[in-house]
Protein backbone atom coordinates (compact mmCIF):
# COMPACT_ATOMS: atom_id res chain seq x y z
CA UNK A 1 107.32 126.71 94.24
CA UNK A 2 107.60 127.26 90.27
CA UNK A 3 104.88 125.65 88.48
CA UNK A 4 106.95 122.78 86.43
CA UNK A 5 107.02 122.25 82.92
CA UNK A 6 105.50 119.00 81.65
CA UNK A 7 105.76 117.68 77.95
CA UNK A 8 104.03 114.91 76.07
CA UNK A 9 107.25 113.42 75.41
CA UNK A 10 106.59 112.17 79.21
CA UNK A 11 103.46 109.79 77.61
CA UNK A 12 104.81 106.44 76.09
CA UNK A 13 102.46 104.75 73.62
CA UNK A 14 100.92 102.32 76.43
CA UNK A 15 97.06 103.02 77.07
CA UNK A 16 96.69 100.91 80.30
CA UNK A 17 93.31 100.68 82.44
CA UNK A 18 92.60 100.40 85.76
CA UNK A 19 89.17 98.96 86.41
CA UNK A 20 87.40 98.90 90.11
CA UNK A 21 83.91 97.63 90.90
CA UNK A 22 81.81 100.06 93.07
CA UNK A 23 81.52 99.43 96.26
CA UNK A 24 81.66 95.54 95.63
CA UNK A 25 80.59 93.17 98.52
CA UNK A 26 77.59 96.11 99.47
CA UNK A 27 76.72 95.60 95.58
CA UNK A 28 76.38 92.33 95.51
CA UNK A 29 74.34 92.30 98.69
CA UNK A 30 71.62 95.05 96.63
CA UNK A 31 71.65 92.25 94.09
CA UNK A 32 69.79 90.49 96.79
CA UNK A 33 68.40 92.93 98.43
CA UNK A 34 67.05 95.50 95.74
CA UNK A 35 64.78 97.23 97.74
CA UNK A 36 67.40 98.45 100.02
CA UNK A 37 69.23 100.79 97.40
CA UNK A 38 69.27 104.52 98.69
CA UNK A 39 69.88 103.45 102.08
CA UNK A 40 72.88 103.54 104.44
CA UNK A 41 74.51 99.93 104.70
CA UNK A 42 77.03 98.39 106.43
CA UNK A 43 78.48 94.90 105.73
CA UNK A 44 80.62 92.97 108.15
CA UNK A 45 77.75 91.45 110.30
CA UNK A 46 77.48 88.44 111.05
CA UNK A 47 74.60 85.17 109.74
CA UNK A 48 72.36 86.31 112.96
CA UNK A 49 72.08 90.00 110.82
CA UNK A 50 70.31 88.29 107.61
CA UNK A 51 67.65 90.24 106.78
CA UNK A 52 63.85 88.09 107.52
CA UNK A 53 61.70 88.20 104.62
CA UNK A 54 58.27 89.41 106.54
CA UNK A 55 54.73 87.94 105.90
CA UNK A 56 53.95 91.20 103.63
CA UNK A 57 57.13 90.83 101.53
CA UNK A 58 59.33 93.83 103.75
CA UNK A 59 62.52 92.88 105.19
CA UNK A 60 63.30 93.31 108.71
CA UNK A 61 66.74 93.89 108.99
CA UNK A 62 69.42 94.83 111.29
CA UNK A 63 70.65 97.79 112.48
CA UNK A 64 74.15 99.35 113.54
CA UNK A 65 73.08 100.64 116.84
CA UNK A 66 71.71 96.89 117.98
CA UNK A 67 75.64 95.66 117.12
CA UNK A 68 77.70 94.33 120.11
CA UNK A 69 81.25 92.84 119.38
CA UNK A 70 84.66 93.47 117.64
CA UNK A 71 83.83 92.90 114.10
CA UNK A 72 84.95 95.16 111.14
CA UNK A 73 83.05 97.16 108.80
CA UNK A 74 83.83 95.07 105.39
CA UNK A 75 82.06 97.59 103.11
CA UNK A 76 79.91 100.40 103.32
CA UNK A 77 77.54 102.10 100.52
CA UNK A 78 77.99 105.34 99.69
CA UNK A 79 75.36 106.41 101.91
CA UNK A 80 76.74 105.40 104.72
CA UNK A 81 80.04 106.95 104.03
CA UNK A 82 78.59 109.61 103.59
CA UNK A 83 78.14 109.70 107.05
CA UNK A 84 81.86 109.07 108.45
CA UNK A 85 81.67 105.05 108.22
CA UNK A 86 84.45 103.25 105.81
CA UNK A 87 85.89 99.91 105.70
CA UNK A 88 88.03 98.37 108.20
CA UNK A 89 86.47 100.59 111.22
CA UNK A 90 85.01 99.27 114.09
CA UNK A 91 81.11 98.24 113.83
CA UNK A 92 80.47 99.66 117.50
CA UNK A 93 82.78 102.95 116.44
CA UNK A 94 80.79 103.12 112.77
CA UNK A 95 77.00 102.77 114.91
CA UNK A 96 78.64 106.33 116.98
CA UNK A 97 78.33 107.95 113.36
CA UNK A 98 75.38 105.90 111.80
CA UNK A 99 73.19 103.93 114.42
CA UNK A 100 70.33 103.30 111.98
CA UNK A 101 72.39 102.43 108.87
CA UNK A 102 71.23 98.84 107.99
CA UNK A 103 73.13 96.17 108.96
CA UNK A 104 74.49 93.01 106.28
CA UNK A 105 76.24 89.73 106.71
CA UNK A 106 79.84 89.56 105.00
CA UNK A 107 78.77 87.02 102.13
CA UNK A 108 82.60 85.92 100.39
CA UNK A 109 81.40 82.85 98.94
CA UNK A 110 79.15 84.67 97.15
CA UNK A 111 81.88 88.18 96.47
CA UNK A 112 84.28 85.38 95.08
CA UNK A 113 81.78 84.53 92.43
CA UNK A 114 80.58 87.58 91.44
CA UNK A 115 84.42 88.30 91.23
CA UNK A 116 85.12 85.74 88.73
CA UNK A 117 82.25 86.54 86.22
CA UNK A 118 83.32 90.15 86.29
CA UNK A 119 87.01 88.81 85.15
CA UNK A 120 86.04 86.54 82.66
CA UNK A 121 83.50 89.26 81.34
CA UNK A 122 86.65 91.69 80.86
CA UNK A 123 88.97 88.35 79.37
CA UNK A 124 86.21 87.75 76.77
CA UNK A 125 87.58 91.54 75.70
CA UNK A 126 90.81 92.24 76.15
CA UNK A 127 92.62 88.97 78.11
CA UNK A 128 95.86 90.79 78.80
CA UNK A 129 94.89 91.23 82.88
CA UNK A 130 96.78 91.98 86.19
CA UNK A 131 95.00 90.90 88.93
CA UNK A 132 94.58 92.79 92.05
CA UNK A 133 92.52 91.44 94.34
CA UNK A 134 89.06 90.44 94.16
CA UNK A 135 87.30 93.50 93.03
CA UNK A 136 90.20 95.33 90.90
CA UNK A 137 91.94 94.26 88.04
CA UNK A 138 94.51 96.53 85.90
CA UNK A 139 94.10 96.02 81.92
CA UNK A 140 96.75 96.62 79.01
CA UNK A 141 94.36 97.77 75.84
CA UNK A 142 97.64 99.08 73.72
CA UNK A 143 97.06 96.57 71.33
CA UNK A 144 93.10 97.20 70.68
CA UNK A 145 92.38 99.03 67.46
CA UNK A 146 89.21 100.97 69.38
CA UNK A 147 89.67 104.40 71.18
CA UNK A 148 89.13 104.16 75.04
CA UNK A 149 86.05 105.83 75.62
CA UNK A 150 84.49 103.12 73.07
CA UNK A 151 86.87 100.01 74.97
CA UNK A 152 86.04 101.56 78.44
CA UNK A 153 81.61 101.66 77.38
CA UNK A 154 81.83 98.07 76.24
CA UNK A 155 83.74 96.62 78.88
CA UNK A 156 81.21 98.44 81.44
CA UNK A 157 78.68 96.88 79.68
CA UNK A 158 79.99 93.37 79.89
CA UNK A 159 80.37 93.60 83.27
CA UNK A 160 77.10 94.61 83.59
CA UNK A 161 75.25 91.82 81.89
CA UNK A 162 76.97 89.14 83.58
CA UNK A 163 76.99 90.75 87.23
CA UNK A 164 74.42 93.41 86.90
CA UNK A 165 76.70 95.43 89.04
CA UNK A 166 78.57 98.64 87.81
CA UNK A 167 82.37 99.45 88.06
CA UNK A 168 84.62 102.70 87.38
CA UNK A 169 87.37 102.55 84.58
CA UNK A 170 90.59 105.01 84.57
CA UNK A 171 92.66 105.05 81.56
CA UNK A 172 96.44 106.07 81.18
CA UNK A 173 99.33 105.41 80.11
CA UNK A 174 100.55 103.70 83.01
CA UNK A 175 99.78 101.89 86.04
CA UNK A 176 100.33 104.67 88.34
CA UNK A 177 98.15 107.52 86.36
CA UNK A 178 95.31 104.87 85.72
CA UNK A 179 94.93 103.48 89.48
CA UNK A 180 94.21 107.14 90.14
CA UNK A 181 91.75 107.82 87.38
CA UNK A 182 89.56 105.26 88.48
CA UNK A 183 88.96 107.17 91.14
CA UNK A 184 87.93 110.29 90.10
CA UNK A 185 84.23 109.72 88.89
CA UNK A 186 83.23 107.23 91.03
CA UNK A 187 80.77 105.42 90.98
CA UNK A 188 79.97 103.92 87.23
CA UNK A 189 82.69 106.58 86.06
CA UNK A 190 85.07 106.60 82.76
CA UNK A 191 88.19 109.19 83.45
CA UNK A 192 91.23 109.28 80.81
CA UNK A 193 94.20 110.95 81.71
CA UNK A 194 96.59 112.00 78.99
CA UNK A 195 99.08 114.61 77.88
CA UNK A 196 97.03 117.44 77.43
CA UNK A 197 94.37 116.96 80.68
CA UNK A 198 97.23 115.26 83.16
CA UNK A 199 98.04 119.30 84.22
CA UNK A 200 93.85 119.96 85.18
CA UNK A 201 92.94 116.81 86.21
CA UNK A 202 96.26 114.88 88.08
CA UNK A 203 98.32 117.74 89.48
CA UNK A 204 95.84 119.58 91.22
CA UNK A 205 94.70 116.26 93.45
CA UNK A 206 96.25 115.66 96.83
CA UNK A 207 99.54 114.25 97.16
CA UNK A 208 98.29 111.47 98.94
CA UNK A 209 96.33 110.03 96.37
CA UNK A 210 99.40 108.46 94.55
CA UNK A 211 99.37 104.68 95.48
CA UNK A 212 102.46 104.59 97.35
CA UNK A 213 102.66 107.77 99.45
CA UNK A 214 101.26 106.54 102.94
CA UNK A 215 99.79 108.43 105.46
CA UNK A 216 103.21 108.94 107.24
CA UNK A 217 105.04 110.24 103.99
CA UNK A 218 101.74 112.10 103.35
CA UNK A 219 101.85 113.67 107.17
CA UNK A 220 105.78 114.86 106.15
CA UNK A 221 105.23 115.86 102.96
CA UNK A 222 102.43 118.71 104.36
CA UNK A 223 104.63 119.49 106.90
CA UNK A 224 107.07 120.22 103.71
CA UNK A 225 104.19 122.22 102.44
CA UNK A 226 103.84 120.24 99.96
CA UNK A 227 100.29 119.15 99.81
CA UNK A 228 99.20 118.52 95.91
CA UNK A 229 100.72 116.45 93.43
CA UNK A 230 101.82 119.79 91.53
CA UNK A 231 103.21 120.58 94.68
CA UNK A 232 105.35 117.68 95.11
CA UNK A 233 106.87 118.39 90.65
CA UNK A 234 107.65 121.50 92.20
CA UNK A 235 109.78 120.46 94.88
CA UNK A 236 113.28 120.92 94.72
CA UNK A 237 114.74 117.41 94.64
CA UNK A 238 117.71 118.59 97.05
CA UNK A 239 114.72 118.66 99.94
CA UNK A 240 113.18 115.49 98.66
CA UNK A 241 116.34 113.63 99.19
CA UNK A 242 117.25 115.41 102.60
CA UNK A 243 113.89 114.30 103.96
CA UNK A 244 113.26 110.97 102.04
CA UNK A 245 116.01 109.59 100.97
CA UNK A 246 117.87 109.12 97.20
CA UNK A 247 115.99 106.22 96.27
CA UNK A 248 112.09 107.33 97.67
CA UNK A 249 112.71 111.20 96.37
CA UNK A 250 113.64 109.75 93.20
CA UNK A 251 110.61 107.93 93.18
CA UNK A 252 108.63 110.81 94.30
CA UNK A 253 109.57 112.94 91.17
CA UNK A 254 108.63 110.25 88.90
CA UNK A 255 104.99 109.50 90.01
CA UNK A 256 104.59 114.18 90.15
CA UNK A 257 105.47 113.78 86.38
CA UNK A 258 103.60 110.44 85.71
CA UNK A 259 106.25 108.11 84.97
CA UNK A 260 105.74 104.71 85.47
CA UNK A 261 107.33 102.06 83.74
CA UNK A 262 106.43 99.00 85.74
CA UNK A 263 104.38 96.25 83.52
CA UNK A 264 101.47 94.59 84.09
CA UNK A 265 102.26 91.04 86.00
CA UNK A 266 99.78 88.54 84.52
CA UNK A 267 101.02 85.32 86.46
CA UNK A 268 101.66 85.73 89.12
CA UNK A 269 102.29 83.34 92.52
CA UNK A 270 100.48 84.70 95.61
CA UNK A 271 102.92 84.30 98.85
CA UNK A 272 100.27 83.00 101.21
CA UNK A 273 96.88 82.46 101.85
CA UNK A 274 95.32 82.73 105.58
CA UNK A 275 91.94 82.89 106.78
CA UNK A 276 91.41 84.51 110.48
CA UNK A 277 88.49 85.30 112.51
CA UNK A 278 87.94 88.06 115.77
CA UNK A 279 86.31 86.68 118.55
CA UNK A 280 83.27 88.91 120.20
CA UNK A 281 84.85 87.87 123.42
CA UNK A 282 88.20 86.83 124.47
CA UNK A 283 89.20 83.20 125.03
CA UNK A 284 90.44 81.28 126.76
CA UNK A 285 92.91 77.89 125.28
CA UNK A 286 90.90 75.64 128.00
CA UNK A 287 88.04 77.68 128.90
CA UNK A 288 86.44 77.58 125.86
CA UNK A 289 88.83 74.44 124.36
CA UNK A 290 85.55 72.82 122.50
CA UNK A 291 84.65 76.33 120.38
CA UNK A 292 87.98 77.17 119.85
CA UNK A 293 89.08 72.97 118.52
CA UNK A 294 86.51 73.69 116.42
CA UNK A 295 86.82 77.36 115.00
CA UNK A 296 90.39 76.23 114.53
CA UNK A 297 89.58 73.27 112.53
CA UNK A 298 87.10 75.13 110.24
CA UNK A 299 90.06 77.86 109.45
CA UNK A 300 92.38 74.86 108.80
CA UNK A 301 89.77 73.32 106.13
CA UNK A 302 88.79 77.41 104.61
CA UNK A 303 92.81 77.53 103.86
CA UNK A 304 92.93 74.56 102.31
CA UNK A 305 89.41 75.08 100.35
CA UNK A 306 91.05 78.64 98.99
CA UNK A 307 94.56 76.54 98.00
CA UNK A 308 92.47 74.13 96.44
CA UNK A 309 90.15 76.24 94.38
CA UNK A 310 93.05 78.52 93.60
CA UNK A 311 95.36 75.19 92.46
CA UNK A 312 97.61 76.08 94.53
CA UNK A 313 99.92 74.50 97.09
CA UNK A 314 102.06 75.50 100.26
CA UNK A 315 104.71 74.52 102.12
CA UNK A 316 104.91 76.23 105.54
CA UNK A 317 102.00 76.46 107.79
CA UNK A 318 102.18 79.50 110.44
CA UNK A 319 99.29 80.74 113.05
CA UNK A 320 98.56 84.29 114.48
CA UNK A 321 97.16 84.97 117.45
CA UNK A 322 96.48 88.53 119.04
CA UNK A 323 96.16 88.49 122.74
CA UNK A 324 93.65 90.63 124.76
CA UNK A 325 95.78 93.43 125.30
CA UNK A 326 96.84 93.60 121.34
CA UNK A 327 100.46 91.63 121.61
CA UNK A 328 100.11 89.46 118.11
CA UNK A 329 102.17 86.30 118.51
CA UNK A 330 103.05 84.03 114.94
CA UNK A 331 105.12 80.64 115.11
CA UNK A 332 104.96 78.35 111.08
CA UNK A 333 106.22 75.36 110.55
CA UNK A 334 107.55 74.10 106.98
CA UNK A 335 106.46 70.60 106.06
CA UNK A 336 108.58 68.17 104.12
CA UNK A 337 106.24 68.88 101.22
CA UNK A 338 103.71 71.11 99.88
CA UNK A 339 100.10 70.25 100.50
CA UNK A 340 96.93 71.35 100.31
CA UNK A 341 94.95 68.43 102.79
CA UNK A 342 92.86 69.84 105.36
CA UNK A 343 94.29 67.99 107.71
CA UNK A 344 97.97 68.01 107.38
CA UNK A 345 97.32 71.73 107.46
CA UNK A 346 95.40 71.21 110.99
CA UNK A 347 98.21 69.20 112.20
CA UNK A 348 100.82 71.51 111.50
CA UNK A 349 99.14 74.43 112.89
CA UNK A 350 98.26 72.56 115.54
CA UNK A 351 102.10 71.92 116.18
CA UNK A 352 102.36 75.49 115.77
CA UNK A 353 99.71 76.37 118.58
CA UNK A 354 101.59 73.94 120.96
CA UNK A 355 104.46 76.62 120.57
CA UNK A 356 102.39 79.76 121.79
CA UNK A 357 101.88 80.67 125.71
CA UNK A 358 98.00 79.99 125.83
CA UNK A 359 97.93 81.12 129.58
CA UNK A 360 96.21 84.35 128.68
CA UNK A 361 92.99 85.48 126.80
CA UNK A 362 93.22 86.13 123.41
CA UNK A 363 91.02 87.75 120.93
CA UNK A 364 91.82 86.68 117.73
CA UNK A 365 93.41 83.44 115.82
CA UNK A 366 93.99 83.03 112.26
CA UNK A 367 96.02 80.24 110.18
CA UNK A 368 98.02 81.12 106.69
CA UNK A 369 99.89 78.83 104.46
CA UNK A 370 102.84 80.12 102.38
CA UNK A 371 105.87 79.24 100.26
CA UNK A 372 103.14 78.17 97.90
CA UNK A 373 103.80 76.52 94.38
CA UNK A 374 101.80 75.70 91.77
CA UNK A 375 99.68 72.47 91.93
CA UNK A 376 99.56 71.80 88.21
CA UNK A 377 103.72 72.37 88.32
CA UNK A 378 104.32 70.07 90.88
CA UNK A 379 104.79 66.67 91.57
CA UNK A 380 102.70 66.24 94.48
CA UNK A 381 99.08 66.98 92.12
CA UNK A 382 97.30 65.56 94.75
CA UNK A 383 96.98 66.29 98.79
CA UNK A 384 99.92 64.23 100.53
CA UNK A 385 98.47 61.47 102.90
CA UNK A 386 101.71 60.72 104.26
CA UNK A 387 103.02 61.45 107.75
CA UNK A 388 103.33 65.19 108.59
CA UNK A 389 106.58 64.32 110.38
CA UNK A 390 109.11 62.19 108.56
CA UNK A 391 111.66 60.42 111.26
């Protein structure tokens, strides 16, 4: 492959950020826990893994190798990654790599609020925001006066006196290039990416690290020998096509080049919120009927908490269950009209439930509400108290 040309003309005048908190929920737990920095952590315990304040002041905490269940690693620090264990793996799989990494309680109550200082810290600077989730939020600073190293210092600092908790800033031109240079000095890093670095510091990254190229594409692409983002500018766009598709290879050559035209989305409607929970044993629908009436209540009243907090309401209700050998069953029901009452919610996935074959063990049930409007655009402001079903 020919080492492609690249020319500023590529670099609109947009300077857009992309802003990520390190390592969130493990940072807000060393808010609590200071005297536990430096050492390998795992969150995604449960309330029986709270550290106990000793007599002398220590903590006696859990660890990984004491773990028995099904539960998730939430978030890790970067100690304990550094030792094979990431989000979303398996706490009995993560104590195999790190059996005396310290084990933490997943606190969301308390990563929501931490979430929503960090935001309004960044609004009180630059309130043009696209919101991505509760520890990353992408930024459009074309209309601030200030260079970006300045912009990037102060907003770090912001953060940092309302949280106390550090974050890494990319800046670009785009969406696409600035997701990816928030990445590259983690953690408490600034990286800028324009015309005359994007050759050093994009191309010679791994093709996977574009947001968008999945592991399968990724898998295909090295097969293609391609294997870095210069790699992939390279590529003849005949062999793109042939393998990909017009539409994806298309794609493909924009993101090697850095074009991205897509703008920020600052209101947007979410399309459902659910709250679900894995069991550390399998049930059983009459079994264990009295834990799971009331598991499935409290998941009923979080989803309805979440819509109400969020002002939001929803229409259909829908549950999930995943049986012991990993079949995942849904059935949803749309109501007459939008709510967000705990207990319309219950009775509608409840209806929902009724719909399911509960003859075998299952190992995990969750509840989600979508087709959700806004509650301060509808009609219905408050929770209907009306009959679920109308005759």
């Amino acid at each position: 492959m020919t080492k492609p040309a690249f020319t500023k003309l590529e670099f609109p005048e947009r300077r857009i950020a992309h802003l990520d908190m390190d390592m969130f929920f493990a940072g807000v737990e060393l808010l609590r826990y200071p005297e536990l920095r430096g050492e390998a952590i795992v969150v995604g315990g449960r309330s029986v893994h709270t550290p106990q304040r000793q007599p002398d002041g220590s903590l006696k905490c859990a660890r990984l190798r004491d773990y028995t269940g099904r539960g998730v690693v939430t978030t890790s620090t970067y100690e304990a990654r550094a030792l094979g264990v990431f989000s979303a793996m398996g706490l009995m799989k993560s104590a195999q790599l790190a059996p005396d990494a310290i084990l933490l309680p997943s606190d969301f109550e308390s990563y929501r609020h931490y979430s929503r200082l960090f935001k309004a810290a960044v609004a009180s600077i630059t309130p043009v925001i696209e919101n991505r989730g509760i520890d990353e939020i992408y930024i459009d600073l074309s209309a601030h006066q200030e260079d970006n190293l300045s912009l990037a210092r102060r907003l770090k600092a912001a953060i940092f006196e309302a949280t106390g908790l550090t974050c890494s800033i990319g800046i670009a031109a785009n969406k696409l290039l600035a997701k990816i240079a928030s990445d590259l000095d983690k953690p408490d890093g600034i990286s800028i990416i324009d015309a005359d670095n994007f050759e050093t510091r994009i191309w010679p990254l791994a093709a996977r690290k574009v947001n968008g190229i999945g592991p399968k594409a990724a898998r295909k692409l090295e097969q293609l020998g391609i294997h870095t983002i210069a790699d992939l500018a390279a590529a003849e766009q005949t062999l793109l096509q042939e393998h990909f598709g017009l539409s994806y290879a298309r794609w493909l050559e924009d993101v090697a080049q850095g074009r991205d035209d897509r703008p920020l989305s600052t209101h947007s409607t979410p399309k459902s919120m659910s709250r679900e929970t894995t069991f550390e044993r399998d049930m059983h629908a009459k079994q264990d009927k009295a834990r799971l009436s009331t598991v499935f209540t409290d998941l009923c009243q979080r989803v309805a908490d979440d819509l109400q907090r969020k002002g939001y309401l929803g229409r259909t209700v829908g549950i999930k269950i995943k049986y012991h050998d990993f079949r995942t069953a849904t059935r949803d029901l749309s109501l007459p009209k939008p709510t967000n009452d705990p207990a319309l919610i219950r009775k509608a996935a409840g209806a929902c439930l009724k719909r399911l074959p509960l003859d075998q063990r299952f190992r995990l049930l969750g509840v989600r509400v979508s087709a959700l409007s806004s509650a301060e655009e509808s009609a219905d402001r408050v929770p209907e108290q009306g009959r679920l079903f109308e005759s």
